[in-house]
N, C-alpha and C. Protein backbone atom coordinates (compact mmCIF):
# COMPACT_ATOMS: atom_id res chain seq x y z
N UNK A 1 348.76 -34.50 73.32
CA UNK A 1 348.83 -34.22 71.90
C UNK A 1 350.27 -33.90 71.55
N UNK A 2 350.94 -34.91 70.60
CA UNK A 2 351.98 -34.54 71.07
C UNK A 2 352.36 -33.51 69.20
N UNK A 3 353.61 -32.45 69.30
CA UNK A 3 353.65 -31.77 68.36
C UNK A 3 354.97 -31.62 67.79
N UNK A 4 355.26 -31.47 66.69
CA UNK A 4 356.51 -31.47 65.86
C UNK A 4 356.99 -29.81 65.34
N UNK A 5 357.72 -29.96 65.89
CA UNK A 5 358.91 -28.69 66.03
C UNK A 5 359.05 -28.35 64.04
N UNK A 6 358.70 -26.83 63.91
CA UNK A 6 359.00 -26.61 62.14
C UNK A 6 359.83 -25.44 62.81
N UNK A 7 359.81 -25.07 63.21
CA UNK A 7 361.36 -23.81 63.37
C UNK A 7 360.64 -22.42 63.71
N UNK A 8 361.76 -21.76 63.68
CA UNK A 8 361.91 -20.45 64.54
C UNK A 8 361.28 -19.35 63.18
N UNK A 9 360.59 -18.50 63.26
CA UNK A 9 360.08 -17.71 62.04
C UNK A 9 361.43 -16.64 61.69
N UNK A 10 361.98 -16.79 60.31
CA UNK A 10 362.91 -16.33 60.10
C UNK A 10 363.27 -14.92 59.46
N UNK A 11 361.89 -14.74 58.83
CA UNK A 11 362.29 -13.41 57.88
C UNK A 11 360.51 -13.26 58.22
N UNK A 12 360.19 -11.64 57.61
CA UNK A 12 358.95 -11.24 57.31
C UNK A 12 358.34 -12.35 55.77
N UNK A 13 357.34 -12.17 55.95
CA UNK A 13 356.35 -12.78 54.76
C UNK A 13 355.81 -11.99 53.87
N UNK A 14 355.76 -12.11 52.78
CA UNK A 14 355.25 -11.13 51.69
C UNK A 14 353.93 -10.90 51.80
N UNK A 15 353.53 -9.01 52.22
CA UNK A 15 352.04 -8.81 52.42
C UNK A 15 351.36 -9.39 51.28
N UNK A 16 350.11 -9.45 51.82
CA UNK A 16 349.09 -9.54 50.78
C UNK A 16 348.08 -8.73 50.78
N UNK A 17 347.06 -8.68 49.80
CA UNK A 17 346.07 -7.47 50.00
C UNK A 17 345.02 -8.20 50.80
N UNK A 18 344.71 -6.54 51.70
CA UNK A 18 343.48 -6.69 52.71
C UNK A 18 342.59 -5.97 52.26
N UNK A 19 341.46 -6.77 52.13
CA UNK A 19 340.43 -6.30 51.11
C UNK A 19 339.32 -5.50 52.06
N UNK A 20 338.93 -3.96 52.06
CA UNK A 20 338.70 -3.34 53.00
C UNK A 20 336.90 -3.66 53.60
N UNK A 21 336.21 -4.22 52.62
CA UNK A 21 334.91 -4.80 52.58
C UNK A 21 335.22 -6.30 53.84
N UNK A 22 333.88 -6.81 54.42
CA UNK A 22 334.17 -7.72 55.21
C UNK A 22 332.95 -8.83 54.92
N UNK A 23 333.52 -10.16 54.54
CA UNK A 23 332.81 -11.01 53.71
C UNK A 23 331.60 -11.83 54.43
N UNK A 24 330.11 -11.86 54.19
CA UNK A 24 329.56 -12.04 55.21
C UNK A 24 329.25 -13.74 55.40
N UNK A 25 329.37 -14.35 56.34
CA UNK A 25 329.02 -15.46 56.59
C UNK A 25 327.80 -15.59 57.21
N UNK A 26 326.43 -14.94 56.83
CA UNK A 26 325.05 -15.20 57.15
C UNK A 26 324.58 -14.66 55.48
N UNK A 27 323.82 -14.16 55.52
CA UNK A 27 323.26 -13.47 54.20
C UNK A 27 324.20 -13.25 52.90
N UNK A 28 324.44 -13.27 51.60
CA UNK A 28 325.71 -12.75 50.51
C UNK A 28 325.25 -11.10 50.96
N UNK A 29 326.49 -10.37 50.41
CA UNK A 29 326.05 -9.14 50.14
C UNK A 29 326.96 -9.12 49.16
N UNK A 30 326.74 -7.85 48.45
CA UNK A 30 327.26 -7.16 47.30
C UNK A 30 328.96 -7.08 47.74
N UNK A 31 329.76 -7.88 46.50
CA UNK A 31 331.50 -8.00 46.60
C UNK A 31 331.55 -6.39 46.44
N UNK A 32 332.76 -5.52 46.62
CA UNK A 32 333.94 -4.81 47.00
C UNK A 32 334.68 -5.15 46.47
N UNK A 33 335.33 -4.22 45.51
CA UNK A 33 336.41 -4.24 44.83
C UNK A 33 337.56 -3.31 45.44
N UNK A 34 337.67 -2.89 46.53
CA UNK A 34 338.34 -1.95 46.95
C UNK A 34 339.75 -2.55 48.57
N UNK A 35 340.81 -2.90 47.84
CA UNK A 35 341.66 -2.85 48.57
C UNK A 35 342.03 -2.22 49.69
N UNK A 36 342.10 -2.17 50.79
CA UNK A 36 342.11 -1.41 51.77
C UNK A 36 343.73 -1.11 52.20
N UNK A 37 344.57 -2.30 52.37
CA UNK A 37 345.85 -2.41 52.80
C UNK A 37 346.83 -3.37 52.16
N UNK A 38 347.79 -3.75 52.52
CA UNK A 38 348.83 -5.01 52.51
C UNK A 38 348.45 -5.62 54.10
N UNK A 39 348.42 -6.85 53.52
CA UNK A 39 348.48 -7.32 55.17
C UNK A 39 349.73 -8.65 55.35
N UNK A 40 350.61 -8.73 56.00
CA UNK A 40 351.66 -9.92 56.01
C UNK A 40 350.50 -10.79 57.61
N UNK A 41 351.20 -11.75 57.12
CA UNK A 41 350.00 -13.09 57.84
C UNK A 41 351.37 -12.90 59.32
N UNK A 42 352.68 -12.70 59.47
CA UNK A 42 353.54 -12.07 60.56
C UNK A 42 353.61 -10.87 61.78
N UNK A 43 352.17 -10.27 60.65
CA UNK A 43 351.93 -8.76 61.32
C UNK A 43 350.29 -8.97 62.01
N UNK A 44 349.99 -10.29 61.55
CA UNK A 44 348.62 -10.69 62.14
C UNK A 44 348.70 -11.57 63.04
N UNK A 45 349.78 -12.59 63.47
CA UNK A 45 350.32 -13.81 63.96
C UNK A 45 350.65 -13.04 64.94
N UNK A 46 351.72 -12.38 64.89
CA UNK A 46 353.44 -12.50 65.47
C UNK A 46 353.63 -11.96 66.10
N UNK A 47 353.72 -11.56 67.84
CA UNK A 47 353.93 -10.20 68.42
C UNK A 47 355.60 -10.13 68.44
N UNK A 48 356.22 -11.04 68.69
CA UNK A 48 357.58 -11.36 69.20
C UNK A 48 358.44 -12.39 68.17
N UNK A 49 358.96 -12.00 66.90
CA UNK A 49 359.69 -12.59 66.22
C UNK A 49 360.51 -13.19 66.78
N UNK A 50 361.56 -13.17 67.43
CA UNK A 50 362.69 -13.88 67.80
C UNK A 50 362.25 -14.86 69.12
N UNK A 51 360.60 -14.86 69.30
CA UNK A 51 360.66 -15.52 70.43
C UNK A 51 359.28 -16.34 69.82
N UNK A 52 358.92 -16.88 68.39
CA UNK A 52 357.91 -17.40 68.20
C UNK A 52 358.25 -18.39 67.34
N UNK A 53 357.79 -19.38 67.53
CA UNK A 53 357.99 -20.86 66.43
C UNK A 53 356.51 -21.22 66.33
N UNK A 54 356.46 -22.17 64.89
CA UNK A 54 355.72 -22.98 64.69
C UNK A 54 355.92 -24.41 65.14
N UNK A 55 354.63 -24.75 65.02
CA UNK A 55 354.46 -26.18 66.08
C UNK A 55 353.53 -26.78 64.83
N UNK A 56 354.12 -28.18 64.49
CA UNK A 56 352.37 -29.09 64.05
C UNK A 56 351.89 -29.73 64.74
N UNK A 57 350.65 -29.79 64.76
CA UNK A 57 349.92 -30.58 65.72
C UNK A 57 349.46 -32.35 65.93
N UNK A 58 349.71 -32.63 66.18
CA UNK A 58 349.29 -34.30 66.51
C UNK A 58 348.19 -34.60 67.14
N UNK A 59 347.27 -35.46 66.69
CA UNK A 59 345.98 -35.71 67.67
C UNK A 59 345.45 -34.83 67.63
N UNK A 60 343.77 -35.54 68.52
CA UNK A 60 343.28 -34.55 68.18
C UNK A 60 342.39 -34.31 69.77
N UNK A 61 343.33 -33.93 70.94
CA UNK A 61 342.83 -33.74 72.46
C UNK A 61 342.58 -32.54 72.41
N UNK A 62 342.67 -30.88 71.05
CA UNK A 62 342.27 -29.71 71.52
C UNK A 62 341.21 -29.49 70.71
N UNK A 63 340.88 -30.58 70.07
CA UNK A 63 339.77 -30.04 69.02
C UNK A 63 338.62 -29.54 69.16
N UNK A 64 337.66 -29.42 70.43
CA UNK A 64 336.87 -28.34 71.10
C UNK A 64 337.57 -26.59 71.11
N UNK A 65 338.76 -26.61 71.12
CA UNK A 65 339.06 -25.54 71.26
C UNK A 65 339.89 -25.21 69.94
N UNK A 66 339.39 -26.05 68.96
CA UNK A 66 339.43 -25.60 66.97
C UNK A 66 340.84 -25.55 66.86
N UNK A 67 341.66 -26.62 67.75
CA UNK A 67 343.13 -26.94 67.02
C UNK A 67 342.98 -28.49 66.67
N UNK A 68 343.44 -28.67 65.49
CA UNK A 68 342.89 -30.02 64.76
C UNK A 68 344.35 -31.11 64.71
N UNK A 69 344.29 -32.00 64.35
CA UNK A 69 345.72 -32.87 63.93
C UNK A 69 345.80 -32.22 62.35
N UNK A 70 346.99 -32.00 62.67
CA UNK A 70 347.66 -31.30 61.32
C UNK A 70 347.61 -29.65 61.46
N UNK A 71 347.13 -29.27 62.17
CA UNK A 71 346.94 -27.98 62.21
C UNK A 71 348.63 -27.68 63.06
N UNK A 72 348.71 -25.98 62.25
CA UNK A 72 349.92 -25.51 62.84
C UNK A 72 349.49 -24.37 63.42
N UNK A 73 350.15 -24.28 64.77
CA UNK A 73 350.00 -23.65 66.21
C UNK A 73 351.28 -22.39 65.82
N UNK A 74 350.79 -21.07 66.02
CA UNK A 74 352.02 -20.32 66.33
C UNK A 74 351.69 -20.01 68.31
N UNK A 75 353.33 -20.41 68.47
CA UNK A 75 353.73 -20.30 69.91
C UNK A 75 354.70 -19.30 69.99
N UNK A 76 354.63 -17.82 71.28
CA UNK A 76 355.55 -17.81 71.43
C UNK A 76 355.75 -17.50 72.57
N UNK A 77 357.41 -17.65 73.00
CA UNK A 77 357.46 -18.16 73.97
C UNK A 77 358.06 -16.95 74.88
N UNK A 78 358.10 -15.98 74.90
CA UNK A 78 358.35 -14.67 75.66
C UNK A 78 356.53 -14.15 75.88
N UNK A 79 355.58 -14.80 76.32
CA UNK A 79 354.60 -14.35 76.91
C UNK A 79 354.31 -15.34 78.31
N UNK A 80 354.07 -14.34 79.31
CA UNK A 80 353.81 -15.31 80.66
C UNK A 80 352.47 -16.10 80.87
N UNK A 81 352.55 -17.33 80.53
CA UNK A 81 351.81 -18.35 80.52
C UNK A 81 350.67 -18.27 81.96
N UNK A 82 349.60 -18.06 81.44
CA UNK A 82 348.72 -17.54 83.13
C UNK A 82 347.14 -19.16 82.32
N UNK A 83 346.38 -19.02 83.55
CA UNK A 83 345.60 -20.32 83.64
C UNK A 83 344.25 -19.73 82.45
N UNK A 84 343.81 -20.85 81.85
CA UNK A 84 342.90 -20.26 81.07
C UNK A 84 343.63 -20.76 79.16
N UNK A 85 345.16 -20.26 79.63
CA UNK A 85 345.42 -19.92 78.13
C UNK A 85 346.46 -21.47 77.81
N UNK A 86 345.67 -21.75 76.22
CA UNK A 86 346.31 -22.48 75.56
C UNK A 86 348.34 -22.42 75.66
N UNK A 87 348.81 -23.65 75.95
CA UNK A 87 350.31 -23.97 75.92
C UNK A 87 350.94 -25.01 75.23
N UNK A 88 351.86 -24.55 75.19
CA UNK A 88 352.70 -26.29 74.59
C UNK A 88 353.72 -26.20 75.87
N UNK A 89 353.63 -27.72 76.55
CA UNK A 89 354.74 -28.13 77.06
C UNK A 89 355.17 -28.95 77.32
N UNK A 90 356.45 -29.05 78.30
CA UNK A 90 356.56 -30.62 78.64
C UNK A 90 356.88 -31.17 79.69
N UNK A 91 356.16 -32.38 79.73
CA UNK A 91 355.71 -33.06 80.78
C UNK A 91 356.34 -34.57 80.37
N UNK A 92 357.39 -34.74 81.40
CA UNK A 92 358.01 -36.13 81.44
C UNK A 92 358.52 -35.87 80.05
N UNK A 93 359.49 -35.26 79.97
CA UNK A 93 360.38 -35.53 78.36
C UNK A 93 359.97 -35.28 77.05
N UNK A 94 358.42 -34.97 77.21
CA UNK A 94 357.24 -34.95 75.81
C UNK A 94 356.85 -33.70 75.87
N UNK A 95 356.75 -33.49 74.53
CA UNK A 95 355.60 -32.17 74.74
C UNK A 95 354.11 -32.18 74.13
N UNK A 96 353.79 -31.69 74.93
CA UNK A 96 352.43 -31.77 74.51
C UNK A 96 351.54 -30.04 74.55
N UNK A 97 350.28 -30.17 73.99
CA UNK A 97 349.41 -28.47 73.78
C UNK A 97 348.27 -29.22 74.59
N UNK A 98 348.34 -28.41 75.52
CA UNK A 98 347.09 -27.89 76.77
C UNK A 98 346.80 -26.96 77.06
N UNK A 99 345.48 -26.95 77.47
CA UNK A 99 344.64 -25.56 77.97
C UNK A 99 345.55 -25.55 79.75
N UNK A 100 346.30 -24.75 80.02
CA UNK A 100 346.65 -24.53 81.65
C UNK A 100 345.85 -24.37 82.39
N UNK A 101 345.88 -24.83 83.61
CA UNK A 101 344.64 -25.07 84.75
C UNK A 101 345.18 -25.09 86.10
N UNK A 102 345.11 -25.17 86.99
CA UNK A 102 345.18 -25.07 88.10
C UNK A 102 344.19 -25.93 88.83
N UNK A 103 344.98 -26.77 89.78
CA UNK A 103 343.83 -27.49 90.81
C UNK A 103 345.03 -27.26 92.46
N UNK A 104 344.52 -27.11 93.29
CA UNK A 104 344.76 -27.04 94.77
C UNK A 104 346.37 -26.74 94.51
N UNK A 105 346.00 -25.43 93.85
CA UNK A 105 347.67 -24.48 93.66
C UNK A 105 348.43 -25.34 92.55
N UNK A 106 348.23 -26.46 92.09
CA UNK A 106 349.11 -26.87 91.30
C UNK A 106 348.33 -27.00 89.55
N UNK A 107 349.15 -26.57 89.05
CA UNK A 107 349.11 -27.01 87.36
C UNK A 107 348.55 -28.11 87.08
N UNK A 108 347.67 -27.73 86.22
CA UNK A 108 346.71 -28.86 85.40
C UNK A 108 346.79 -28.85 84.03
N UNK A 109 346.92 -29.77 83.20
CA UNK A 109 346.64 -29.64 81.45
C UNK A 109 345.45 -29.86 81.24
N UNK A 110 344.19 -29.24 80.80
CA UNK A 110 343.42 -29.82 80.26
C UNK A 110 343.49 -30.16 78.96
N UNK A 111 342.47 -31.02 78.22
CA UNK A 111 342.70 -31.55 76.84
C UNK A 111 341.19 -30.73 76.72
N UNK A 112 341.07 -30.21 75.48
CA UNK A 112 339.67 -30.15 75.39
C UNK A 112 339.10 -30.91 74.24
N UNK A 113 338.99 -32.32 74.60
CA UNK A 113 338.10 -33.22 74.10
C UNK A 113 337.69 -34.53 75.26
N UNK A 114 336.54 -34.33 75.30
CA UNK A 114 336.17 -35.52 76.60
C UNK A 114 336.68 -36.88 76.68
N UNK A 115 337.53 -37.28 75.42
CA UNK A 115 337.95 -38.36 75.14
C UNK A 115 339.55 -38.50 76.17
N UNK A 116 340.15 -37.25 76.32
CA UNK A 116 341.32 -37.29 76.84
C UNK A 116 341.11 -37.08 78.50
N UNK A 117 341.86 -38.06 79.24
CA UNK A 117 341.92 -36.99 80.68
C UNK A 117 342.65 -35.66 80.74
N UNK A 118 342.55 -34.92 81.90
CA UNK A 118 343.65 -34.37 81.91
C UNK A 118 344.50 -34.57 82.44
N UNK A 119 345.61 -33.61 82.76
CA UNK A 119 347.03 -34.24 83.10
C UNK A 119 347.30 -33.33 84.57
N UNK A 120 347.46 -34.09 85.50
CA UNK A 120 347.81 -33.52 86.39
C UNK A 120 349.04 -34.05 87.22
N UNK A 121 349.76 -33.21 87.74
CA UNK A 121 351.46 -33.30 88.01
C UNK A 121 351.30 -33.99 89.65
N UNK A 122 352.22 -35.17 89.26
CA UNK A 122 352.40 -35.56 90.74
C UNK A 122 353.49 -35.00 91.59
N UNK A 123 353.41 -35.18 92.99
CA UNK A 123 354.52 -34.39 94.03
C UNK A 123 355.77 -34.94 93.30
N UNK A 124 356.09 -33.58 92.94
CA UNK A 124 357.87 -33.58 92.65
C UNK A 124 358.05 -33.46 91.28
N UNK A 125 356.97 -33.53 90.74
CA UNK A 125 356.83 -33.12 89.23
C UNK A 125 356.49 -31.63 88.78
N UNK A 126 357.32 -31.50 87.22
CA UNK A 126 357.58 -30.18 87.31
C UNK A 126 356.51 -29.51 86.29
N UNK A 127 355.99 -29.10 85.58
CA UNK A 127 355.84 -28.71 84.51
C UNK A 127 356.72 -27.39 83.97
N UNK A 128 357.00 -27.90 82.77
CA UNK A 128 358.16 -26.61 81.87
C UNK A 128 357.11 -25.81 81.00
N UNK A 129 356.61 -25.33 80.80
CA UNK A 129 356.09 -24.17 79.73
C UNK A 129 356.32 -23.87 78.64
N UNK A 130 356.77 -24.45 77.04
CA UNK A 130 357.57 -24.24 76.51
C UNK A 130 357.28 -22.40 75.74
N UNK A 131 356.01 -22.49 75.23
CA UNK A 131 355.36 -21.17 75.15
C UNK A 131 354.06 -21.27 75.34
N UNK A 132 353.27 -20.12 74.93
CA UNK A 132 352.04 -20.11 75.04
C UNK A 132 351.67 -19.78 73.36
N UNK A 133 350.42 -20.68 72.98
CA UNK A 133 349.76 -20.54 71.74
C UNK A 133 349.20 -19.53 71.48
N UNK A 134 349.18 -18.87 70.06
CA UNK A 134 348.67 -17.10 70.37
C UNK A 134 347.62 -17.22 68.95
N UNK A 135 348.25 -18.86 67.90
CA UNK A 135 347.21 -18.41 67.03
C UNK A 135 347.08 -20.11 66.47
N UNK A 136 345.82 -20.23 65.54
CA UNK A 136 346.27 -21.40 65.04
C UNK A 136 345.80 -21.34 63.54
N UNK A 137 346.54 -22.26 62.70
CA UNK A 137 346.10 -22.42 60.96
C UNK A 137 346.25 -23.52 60.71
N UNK A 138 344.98 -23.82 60.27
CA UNK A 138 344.49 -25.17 59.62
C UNK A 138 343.77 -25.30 58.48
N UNK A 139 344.05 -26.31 57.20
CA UNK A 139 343.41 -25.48 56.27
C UNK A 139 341.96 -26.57 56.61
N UNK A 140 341.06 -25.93 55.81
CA UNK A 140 339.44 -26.06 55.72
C UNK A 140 339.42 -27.28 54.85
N UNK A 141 338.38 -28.44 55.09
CA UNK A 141 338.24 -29.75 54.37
C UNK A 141 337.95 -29.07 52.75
N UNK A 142 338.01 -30.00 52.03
CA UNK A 142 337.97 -29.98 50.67
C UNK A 142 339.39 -29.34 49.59
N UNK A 143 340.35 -29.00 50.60
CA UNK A 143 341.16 -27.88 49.98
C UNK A 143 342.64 -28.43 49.76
């Protein structure tokens, strides 16, 4: 899957209100008019400003794991990349977003869509890490 570089997050984002009621997705209940906080979408994202970029996404090899084409990935890249957790990296000159894996001690990409193989590194091949994915935003059809 391969992904397009939007830059380094530069400044804070203007909070918005966090509405202290929590909206139900089974049954309606009665709206809340009662503001609870400010919330900046940086302070919900972001652990590590100077070490987090946005990524857009291409294809669609993670879409079991609800990252879509077009969807933007926050990565960052001062967290140690361990097996299990979503990455962007690169492999042969490209980068690409994989689930990290491990087979007989060595690094694996999985894709999570059955349509993709995964990627596994031949002797003498390296994999680079560029970061690890910590969140993703995509907007919802119709919108």
């Amino acid at each position: 899957m391969p992904v397009t570089f939007l830059g380094r997050l530069a400044r804070p984002s203007q909070p918005l209100p966090l509405f202290l009621c929590r909206v139900s997705a089974g049954f309606p209940s009665p709206a809340e008019d009662h503001v609870d906080a400010n919330l900046s979408l940086d302070d919900l994202c972001v652990q590590h400003p100077a070490a987090t970029f946005f990524l857009r996404v291409r294809g669609d090899s993670m879409r079991d794991l609800g990252i879509f084409d077009g969807d933007i990935v926050v990565v960052d890249r001062s967290l140690n990349p361990r097996v299990g957790m979503v990455v962007v990296a690169l492999v042969n000159g490209a980068f690409t977003c994989k689930q990290l894996g491990s087979h007989d001690g060595r690094p694996v990409l999985h894709a999570a869509n059955p349509a993709y193989p995964d990627i596994h590194l031949g002797e003498g091949e390296e994999l680079e890490v560029f970061g690890v994915v910590t969140n993703c935003i995509h907007r919802l059809p119709g919108v």
